[in-house]
Protein backbone atom coordinates (compact mmCIF):
# COMPACT_ATOMS: atom_id res chain seq x y z
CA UNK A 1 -33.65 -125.52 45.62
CA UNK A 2 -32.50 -123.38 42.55
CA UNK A 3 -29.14 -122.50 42.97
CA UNK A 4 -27.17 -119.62 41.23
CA UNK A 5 -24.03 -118.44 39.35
CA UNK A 6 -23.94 -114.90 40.53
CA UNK A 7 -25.16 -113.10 42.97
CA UNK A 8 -26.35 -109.68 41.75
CA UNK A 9 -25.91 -107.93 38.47
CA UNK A 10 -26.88 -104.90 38.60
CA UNK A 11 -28.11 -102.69 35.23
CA UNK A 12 -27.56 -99.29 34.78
CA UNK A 13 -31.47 -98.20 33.42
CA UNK A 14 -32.17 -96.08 30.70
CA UNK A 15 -32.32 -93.30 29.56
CA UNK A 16 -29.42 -91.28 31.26
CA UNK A 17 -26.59 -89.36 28.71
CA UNK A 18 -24.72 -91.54 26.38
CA UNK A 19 -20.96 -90.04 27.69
CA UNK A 20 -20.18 -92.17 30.66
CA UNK A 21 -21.98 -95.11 32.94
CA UNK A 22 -23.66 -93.79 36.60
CA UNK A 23 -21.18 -94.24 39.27
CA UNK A 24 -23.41 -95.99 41.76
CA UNK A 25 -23.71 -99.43 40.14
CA UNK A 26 -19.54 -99.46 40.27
CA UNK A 27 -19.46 -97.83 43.75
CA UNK A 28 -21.64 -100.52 44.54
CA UNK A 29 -19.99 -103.69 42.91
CA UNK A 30 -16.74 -102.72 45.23
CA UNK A 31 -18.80 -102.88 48.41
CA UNK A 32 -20.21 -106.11 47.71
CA UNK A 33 -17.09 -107.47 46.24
CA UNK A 34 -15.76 -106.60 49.68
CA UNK A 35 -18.20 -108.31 51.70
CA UNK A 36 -17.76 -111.51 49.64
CA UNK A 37 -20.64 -111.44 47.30
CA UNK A 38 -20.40 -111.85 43.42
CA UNK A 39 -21.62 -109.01 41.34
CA UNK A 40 -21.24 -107.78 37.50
CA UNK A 41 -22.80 -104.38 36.12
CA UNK A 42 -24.09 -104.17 33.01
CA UNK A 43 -24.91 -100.81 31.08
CA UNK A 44 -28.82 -101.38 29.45
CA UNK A 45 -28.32 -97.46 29.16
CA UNK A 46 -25.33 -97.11 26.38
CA UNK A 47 -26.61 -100.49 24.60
CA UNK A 48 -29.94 -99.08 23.98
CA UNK A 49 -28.16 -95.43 23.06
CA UNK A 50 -25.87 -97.28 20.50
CA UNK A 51 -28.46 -99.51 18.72
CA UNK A 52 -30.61 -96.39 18.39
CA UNK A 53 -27.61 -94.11 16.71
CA UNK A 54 -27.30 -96.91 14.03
CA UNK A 55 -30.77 -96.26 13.30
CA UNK A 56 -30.43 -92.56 13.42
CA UNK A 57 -33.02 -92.49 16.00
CA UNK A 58 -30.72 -90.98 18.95
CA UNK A 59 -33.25 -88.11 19.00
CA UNK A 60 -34.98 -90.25 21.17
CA UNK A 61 -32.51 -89.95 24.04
CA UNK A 62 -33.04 -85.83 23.21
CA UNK A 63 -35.70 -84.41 21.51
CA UNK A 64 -37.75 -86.92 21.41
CA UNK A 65 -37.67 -88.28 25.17
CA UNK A 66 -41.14 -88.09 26.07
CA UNK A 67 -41.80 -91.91 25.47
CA UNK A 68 -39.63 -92.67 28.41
CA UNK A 69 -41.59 -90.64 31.01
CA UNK A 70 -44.52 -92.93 32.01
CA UNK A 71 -44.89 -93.88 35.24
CA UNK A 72 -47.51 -95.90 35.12
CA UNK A 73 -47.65 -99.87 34.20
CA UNK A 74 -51.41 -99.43 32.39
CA UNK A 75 -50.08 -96.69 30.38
CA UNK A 76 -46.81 -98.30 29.64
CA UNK A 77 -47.85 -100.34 26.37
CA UNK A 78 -49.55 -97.16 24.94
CA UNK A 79 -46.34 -95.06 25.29
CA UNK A 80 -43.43 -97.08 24.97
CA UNK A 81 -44.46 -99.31 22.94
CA UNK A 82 -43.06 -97.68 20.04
CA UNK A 83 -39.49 -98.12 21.46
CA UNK A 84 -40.01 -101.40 22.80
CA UNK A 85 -41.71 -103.06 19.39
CA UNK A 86 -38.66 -101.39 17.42
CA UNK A 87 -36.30 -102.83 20.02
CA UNK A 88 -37.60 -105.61 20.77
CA UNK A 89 -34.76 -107.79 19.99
CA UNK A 90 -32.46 -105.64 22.27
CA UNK A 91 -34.70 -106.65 25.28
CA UNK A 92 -34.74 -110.09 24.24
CA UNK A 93 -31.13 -110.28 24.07
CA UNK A 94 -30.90 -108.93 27.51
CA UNK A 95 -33.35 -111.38 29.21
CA UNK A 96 -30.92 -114.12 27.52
CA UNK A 97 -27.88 -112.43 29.20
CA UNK A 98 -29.64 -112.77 32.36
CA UNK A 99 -30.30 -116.25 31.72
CA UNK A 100 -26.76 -116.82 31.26
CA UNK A 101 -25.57 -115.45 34.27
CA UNK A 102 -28.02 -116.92 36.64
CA UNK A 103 -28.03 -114.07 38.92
CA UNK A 104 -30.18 -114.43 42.55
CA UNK A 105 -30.73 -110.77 42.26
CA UNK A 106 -31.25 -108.17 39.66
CA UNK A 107 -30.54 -104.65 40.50
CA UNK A 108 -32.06 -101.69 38.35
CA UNK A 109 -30.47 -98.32 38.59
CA UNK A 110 -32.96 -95.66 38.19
CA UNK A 111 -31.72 -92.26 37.90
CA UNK A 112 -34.47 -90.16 37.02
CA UNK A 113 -38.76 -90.96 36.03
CA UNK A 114 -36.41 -91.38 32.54
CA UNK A 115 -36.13 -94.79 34.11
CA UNK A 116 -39.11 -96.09 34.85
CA UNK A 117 -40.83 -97.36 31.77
CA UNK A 118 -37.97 -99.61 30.67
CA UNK A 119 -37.29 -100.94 34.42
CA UNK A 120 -41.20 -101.78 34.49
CA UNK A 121 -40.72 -103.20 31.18
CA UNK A 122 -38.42 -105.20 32.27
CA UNK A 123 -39.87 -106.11 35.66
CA UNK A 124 -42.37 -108.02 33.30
CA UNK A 125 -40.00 -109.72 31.13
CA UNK A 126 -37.57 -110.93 34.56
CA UNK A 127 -40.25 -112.39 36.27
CA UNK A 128 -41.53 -114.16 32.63
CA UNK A 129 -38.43 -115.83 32.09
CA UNK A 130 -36.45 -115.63 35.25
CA UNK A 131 -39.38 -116.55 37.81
CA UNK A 132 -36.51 -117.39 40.42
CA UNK A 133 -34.22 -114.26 40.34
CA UNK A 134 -35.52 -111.15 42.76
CA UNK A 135 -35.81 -108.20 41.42
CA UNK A 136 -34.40 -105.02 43.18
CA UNK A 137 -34.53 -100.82 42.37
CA UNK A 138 -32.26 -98.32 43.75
CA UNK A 139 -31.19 -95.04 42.59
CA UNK A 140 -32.47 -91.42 43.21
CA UNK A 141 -35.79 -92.20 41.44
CA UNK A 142 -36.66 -94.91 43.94
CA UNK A 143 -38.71 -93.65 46.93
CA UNK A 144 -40.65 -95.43 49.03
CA UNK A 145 -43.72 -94.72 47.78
CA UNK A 146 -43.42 -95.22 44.76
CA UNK A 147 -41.62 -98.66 44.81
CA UNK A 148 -44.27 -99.69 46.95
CA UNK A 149 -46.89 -99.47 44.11
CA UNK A 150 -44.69 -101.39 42.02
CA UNK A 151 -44.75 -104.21 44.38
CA UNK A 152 -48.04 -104.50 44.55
CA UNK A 153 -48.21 -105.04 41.09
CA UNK A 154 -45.89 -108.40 42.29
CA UNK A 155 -42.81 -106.57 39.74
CA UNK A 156 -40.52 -105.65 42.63
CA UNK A 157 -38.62 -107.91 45.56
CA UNK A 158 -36.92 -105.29 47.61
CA UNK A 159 -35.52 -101.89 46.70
CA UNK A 160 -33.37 -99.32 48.52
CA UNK A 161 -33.71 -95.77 48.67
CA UNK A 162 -30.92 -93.05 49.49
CA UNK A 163 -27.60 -94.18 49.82
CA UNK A 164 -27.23 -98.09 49.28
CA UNK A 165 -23.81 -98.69 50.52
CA UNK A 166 -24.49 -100.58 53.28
CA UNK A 167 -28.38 -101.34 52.70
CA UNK A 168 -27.56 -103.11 50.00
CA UNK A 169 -24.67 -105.59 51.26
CA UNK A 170 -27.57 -105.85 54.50
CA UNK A 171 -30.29 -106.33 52.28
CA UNK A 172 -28.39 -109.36 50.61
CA UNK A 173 -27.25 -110.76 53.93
CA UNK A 174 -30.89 -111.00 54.80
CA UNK A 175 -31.46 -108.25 56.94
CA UNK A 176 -34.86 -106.68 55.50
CA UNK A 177 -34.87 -104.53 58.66
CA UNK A 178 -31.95 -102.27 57.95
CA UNK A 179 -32.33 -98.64 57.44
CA UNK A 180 -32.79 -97.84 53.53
CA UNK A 181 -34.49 -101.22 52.96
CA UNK A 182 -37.80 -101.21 52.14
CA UNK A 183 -39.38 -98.21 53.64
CA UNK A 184 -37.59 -94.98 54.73
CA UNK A 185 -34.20 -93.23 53.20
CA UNK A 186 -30.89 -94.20 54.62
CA UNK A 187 -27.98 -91.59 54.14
CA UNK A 188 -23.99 -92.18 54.85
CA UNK A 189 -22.51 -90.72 58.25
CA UNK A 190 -19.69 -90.73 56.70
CA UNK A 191 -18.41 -90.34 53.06
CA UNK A 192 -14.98 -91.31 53.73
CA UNK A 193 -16.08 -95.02 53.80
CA UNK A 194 -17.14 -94.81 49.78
CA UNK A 195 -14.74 -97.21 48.22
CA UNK A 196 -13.14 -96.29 45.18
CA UNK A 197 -15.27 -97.83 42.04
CA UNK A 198 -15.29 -100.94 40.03
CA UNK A 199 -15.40 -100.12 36.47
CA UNK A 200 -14.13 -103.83 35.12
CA UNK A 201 -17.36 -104.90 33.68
CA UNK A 202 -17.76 -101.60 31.74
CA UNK A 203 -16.06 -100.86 28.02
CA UNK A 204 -15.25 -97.28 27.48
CA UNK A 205 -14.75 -97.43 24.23
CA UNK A 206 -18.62 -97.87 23.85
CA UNK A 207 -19.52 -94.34 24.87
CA UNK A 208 -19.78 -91.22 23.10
CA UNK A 209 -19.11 -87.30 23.85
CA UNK A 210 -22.00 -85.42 22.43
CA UNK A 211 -22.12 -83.44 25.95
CA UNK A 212 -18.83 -83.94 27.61
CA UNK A 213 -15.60 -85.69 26.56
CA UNK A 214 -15.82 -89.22 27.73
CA UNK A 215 -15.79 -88.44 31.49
CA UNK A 216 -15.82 -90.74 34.54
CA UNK A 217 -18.61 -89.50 37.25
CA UNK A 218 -17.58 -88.99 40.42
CA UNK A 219 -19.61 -87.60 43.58
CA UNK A 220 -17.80 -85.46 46.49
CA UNK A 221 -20.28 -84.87 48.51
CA UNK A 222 -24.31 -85.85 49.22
CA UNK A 223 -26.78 -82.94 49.62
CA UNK A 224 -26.00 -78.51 49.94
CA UNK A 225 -25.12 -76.17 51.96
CA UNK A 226 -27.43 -74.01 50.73
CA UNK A 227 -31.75 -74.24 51.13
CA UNK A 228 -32.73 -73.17 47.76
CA UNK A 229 -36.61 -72.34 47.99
CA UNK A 230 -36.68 -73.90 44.34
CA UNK A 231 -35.02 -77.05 45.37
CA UNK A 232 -35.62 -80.01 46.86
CA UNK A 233 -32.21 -81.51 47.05
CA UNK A 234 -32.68 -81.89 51.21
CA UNK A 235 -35.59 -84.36 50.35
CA UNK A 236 -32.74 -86.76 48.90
CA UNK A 237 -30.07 -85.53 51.43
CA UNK A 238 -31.36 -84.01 54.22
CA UNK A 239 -27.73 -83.74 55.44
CA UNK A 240 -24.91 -82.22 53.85
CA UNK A 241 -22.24 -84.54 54.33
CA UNK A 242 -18.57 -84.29 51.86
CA UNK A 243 -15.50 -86.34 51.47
CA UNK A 244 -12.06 -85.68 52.41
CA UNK A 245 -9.98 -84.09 49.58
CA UNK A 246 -7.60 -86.55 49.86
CA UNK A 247 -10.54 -89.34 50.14
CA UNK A 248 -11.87 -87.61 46.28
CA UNK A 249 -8.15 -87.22 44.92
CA UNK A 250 -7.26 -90.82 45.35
CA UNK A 251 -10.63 -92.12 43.91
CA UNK A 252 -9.42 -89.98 40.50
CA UNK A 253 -5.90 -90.60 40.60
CA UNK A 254 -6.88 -94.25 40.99
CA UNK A 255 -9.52 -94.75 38.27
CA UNK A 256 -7.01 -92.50 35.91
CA UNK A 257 -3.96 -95.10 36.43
CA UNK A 258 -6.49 -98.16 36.18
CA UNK A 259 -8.79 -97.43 33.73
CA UNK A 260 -7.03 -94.56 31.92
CA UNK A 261 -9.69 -91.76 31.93
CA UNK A 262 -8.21 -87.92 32.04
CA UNK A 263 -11.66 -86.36 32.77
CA UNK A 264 -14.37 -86.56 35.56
CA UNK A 265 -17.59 -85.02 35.92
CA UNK A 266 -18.88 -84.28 39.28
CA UNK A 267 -22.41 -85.13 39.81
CA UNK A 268 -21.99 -82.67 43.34
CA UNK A 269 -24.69 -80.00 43.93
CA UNK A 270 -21.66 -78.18 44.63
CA UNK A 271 -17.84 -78.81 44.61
CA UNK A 272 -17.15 -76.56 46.97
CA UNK A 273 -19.63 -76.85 49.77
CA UNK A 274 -16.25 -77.22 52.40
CA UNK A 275 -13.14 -75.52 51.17
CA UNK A 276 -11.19 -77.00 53.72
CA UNK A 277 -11.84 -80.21 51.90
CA UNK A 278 -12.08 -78.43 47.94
CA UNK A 279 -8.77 -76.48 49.02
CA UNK A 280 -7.06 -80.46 50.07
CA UNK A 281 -7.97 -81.58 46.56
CA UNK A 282 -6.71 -78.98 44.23
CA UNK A 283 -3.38 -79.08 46.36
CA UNK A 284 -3.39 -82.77 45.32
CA UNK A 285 -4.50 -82.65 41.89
CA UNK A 286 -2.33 -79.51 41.31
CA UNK A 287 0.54 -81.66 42.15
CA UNK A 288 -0.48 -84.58 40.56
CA UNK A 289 -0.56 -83.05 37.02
CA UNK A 290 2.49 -80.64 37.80
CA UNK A 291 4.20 -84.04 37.62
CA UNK A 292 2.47 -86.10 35.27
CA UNK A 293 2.17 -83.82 32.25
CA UNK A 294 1.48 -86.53 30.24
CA UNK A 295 -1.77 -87.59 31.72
CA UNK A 296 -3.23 -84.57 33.63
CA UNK A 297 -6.62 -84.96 35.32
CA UNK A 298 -9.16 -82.57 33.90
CA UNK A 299 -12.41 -82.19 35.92
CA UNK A 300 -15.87 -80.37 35.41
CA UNK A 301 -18.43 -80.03 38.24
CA UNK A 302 -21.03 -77.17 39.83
CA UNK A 303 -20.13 -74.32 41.91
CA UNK A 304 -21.76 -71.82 44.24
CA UNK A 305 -20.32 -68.40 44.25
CA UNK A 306 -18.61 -67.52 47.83
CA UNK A 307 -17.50 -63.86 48.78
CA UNK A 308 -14.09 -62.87 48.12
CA UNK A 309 -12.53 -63.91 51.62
CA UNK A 310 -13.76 -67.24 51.09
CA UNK A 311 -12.10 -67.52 47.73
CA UNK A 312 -9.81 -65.45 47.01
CA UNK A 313 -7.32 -65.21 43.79
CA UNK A 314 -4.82 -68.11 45.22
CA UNK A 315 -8.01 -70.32 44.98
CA UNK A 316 -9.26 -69.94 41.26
CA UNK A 317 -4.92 -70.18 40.56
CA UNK A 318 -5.08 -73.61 41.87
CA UNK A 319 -8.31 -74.54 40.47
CA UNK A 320 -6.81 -73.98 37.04
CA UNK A 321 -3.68 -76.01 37.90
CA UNK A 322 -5.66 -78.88 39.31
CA UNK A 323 -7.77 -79.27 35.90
CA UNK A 324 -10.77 -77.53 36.15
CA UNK A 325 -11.65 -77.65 32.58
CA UNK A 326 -15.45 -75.94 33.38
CA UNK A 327 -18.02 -75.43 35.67
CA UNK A 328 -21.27 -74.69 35.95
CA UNK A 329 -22.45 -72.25 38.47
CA UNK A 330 -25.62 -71.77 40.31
CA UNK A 331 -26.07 -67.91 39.75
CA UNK A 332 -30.77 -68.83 39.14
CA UNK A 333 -31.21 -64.89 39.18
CA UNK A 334 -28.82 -61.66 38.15
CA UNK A 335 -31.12 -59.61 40.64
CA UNK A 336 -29.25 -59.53 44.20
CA UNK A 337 -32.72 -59.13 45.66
CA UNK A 338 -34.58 -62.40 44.11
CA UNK A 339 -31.00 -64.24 45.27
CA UNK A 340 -31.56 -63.26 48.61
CA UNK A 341 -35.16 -64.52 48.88
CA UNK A 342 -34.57 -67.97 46.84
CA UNK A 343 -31.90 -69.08 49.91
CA UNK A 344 -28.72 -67.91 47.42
CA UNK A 345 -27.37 -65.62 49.43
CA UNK A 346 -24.20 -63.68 47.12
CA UNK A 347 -23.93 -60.30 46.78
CA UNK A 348 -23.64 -58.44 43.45
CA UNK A 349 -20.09 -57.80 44.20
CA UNK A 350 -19.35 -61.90 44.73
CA UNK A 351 -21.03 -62.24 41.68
CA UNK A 352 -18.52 -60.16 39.69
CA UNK A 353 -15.57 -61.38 41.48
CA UNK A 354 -16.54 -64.74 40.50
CA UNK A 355 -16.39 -64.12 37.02
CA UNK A 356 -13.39 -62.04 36.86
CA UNK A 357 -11.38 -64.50 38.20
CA UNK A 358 -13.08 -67.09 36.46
CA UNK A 359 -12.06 -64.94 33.18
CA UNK A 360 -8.88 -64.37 34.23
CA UNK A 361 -7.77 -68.02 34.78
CA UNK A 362 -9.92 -69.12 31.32
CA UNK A 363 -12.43 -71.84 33.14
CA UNK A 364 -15.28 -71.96 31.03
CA UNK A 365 -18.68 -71.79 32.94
CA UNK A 366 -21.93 -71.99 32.22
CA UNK A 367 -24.48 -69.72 34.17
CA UNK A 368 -27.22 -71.79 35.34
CA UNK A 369 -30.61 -69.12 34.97
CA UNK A 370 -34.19 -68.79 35.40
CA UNK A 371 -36.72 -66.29 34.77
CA UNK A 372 -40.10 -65.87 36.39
CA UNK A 373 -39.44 -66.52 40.03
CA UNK A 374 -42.91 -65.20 41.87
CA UNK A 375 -41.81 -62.16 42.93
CA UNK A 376 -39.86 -60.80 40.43
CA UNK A 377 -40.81 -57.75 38.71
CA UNK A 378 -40.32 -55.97 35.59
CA UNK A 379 -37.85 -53.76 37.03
CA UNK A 380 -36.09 -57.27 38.14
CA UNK A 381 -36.42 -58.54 34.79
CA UNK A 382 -34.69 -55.16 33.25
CA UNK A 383 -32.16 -55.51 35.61
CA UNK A 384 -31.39 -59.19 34.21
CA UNK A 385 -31.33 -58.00 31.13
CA UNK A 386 -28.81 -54.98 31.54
CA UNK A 387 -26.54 -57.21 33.22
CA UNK A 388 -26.25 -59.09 30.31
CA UNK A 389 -25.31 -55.99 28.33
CA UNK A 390 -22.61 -55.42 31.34
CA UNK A 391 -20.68 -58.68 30.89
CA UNK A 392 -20.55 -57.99 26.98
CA UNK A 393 -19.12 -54.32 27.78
CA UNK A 394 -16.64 -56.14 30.42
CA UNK A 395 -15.57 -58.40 28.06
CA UNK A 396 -16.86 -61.48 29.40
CA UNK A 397 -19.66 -62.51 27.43
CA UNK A 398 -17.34 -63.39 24.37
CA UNK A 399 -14.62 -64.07 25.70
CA UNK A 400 -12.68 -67.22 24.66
CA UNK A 401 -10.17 -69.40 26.09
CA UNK A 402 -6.55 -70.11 23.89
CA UNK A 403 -8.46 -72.66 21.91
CA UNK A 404 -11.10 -70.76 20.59
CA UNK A 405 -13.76 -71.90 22.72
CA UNK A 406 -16.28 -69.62 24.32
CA UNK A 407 -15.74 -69.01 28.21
CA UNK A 408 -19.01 -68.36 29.31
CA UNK A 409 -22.24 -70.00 28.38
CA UNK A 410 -25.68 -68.51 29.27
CA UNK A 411 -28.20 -70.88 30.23
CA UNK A 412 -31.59 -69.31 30.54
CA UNK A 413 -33.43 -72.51 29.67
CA UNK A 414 -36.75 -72.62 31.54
CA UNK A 415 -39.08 -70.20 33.53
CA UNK A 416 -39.27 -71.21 36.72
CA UNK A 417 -41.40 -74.30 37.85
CA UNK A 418 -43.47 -74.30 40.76
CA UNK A 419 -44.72 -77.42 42.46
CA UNK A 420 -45.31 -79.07 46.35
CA UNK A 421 -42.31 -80.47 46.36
CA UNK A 422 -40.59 -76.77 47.28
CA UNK A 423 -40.33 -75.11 50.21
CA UNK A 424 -41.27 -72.01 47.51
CA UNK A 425 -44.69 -73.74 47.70
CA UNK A 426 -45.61 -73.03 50.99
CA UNK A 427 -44.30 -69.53 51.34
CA UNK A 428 -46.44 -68.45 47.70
CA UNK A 429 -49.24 -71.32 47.76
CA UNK A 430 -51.64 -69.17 49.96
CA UNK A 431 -51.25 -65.86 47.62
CA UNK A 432 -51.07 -67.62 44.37
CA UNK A 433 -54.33 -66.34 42.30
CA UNK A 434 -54.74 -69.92 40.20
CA UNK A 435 -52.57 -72.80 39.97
CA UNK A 436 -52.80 -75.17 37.05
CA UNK A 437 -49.46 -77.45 37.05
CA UNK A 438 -46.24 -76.24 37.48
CA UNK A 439 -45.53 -74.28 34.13
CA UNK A 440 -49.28 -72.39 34.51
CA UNK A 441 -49.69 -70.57 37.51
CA UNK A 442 -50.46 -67.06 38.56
CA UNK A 443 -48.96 -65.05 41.49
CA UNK A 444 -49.84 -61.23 41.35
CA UNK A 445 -48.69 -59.79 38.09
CA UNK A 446 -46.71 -62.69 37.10
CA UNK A 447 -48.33 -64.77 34.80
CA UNK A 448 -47.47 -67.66 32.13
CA UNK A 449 -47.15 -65.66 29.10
CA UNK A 450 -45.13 -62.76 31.25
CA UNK A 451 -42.87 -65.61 31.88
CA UNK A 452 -42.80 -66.37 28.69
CA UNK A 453 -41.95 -63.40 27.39
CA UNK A 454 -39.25 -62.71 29.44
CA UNK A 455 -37.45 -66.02 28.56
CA UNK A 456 -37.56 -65.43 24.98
CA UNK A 457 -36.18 -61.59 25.77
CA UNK A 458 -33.84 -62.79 27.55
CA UNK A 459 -32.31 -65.35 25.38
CA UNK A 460 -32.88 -62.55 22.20
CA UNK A 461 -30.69 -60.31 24.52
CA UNK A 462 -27.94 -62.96 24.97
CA UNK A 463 -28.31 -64.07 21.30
CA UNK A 464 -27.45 -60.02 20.59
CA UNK A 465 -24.59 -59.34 22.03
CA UNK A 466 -22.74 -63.07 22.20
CA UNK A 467 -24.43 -64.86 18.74
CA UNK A 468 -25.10 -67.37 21.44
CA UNK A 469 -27.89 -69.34 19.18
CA UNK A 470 -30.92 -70.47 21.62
CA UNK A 471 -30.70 -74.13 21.48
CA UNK A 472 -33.08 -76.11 20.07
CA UNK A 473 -33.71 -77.03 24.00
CA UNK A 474 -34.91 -73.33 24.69
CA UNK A 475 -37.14 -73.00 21.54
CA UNK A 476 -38.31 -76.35 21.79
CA UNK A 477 -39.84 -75.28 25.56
CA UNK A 478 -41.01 -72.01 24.81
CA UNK A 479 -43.20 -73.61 21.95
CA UNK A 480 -44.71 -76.53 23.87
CA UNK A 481 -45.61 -74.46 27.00
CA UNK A 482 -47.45 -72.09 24.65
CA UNK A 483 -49.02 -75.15 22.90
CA UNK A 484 -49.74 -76.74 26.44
CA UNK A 485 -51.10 -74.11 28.33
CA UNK A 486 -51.56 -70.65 26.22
């Protein structure tokens, strides 16, 4: 019988951003460390990033993406083969790693569809030259279905989708029967049994900040409290469940002492879902850099604006105290009315409440935006647009922070896409006059090229009165949609 070194190493898949590893892999390693298994992580992700920077082809990871987005194993020569022929050696080197460490299992963490050509490349090359060692995906790309096509191609052992705490540790006690394993989504009753990750196979000084300073992920909570029509978080989570504040604040005080990194990026829908528990951790962060000036805790994450009572002044004081370096907030729509029917339910007053305070207390935030949703008019769309022209004449929209830096970042980066995987889908789907894919489709007097148009006015309006360039992101859409589909 074959025998084995390790039990499991588990690779973080690309293509995810270059600044910091996924936290599952080392949320994972200390669960299985504490049932008595073996396990090392190894980060495939900032290896490939790194080899591709020397060549000056880190476009790939940006502009140039699309050869990571098949799906499918027949297509998977024809576009990525121009990675994997250029890279060749990279994969190569990794199949010897795996050789070295003998592992029963390998574990690939897919984030995203970004992660499925290499893992299927992959799959190939483990069971060419490691015929022994099972082969396992997990991650929020894995569902059932899919996985299950990948097995029948003989690629894939087992995988586990939603949270793989415990299906994991059960899967590699034997238990093929547990919930998450398999078939079906398993999610966490509780949060507050997370343990606090193991980052000791991972070298920081390998990662880069093109988007955010060097920051350690960190999740709060699983799911929203809100039912976006737009969104289909619920599929993932259908329940909203959040650590303690205390259970979050020792996780980041921990990994700061240990490993020595000052800022974390929340991968939350929302930080502040329960501000019983968001209130607990600023107290404790607040107090933790109050007395550590020397190595504060910074932290970035998304936010949902709340009505005044819910968050008032004393709130957005401690915030700033507890190192809230930025957020990025949910606002989709400036029209109160489109808000309403999407499931984000904020008044125009919250709205401006939330960014006074967030001016006052100099937290940058970027303004998560869309244009086009199916009902919205072009009296909605003026109304977007002159509400722009109202945070300039506030004094928001260029406002900066002591360093220089701009406070508030407008990002109006797509129209909005429409698909079966919304609950907008079934309230529109009978009233929609065509539907092509999810960037062309028709519903009354909203059309493609009115959508469009109104992204490109809106970004002209925000380029006006902030110099806010459209990023090549923006530009880059607008002219492949019209290419695509115009």
């Amino acid at each position: 019988m074959k025998t084995f070194d390790i039990d499991i190493l588990i690779c973080i898949v690309p293509k995810i951003s270059p600044d910091a590893p996924t936290v599952g892999p080392a949320v994972l390693k200390s669960h299985l460390l504490s049932r008595g298994f073996t396990c090392e992580v190894k980060d495939l992700n900032i290896e490939l990033y790194n080899e591709m920077k020397k060549n000056n082809q880190e476009d790939y990871f940006f502009e140039k993406d699309s050869v990571f987005k098949t799906r499918d194993l027949n297509d998977l020569d024809k576009n990525f083969g121009e990675i994997y022929n250029t890279y060749e050696f990279l994969f190569n080197d990794w199949i010897e790693f795996f050789k070295k460490k003998n592992p029963k299992y390998i574990g690939l963490s897919l984030l995203s569809y970004m992660s499925t050509s290499v893992a299927l490349k992959l799959c190939l090359l483990i069971r060419e030259h490691l015929p022994d060692t099972q082969i396992i995906w997990g991650g929020a790309e894995v569902s059932p279905g899919r996985a299950e096509v990948v097995k029948g191609y003989g690629l894939l052992d087992h995988f586990v989708s939603g949270d793989g705490e415990d299906a994991l540790v059960n899967l590699m006690k034997g238990d093929l029967d547990s919930p998450g394993v398999n078939g079906g989504k398993t999610q966490l009753d509780d949060l507050n049994t997370v343990l606090v990750p193991n980052y000791d196979d991972i070298v920081w000084e390998n990662y880069h900040d093109r988007n955010h300073p060097k920051p350690v992920y960190i999740t709060g909570s699983r799911g929203c409290v809100k039912t976006c029509d737009f969104c289909n978080v619920f599929e993932m989570w259908p329940r909203y469940k959040f650590r303690s504040g205390e259970h979050i604040a020792n996780e980041m005080i921990t990994v700061r002492e240990k490993y020595g990194r000052e800022t974390f990026m929340f991968t939350d829908s929302l930080i502040n879902g329960s501000m019983k528990a968001f209130r607990a951790l600023l107290t404790i962060l607040a107090d933790y850099n109050n007395n550590n000036p020397d190595k504060k805790i910074k932290w970035h994450s998304q936010w949902i604006v709340r009505n005044k009572g819910q968050s008032p002044e004393s709130d957005y004081k401690l915030m700033k105290e507890s190192g809230c370096v930025a957020l990025d907030v949910g606002i989709e729509s400036f029209n109160e009315r489109i808000r309403y029917e999407l499931g984000k339910k904020f008044t125009d007053e919250d709205m401006w409440w939330c960014f006074k305070m967030l001016n006052k207390y100099q937290m940058h935030h970027t303004l998560l935006m869309f244009v086009g949703y199916p009902t919205e008019t072009n009296e909605d769309h003026q109304d977007t647009l002159a509400k722009i022209r109202l945070l300039d004449k506030l004094g928001y929209a260029n406002a900066r922070s002591a360093s220089g830096r701009r406070l508030i970042y407008f990002s109006f980066a797509n129209t909005l896409m429409l698909d079966d995987g919304q609950p907008l889908w079934n309230k529109v789907k009978d009233d929609l006059d065509y539907y092509n894919n999810e960037f062309d489709w028709k519903y009354k007097d909203n059309t493609l090229d009115v959508r469009l148009q109104r992204l490109q006015e809106v970004n002209d309006v925000v380029q006006e009165v902030t110099g806010q360039e459209k990023t090549w992101m923006v530009k880059k859409k607008i002219e492949m949609i019209k290419k695509s589909y115009t």
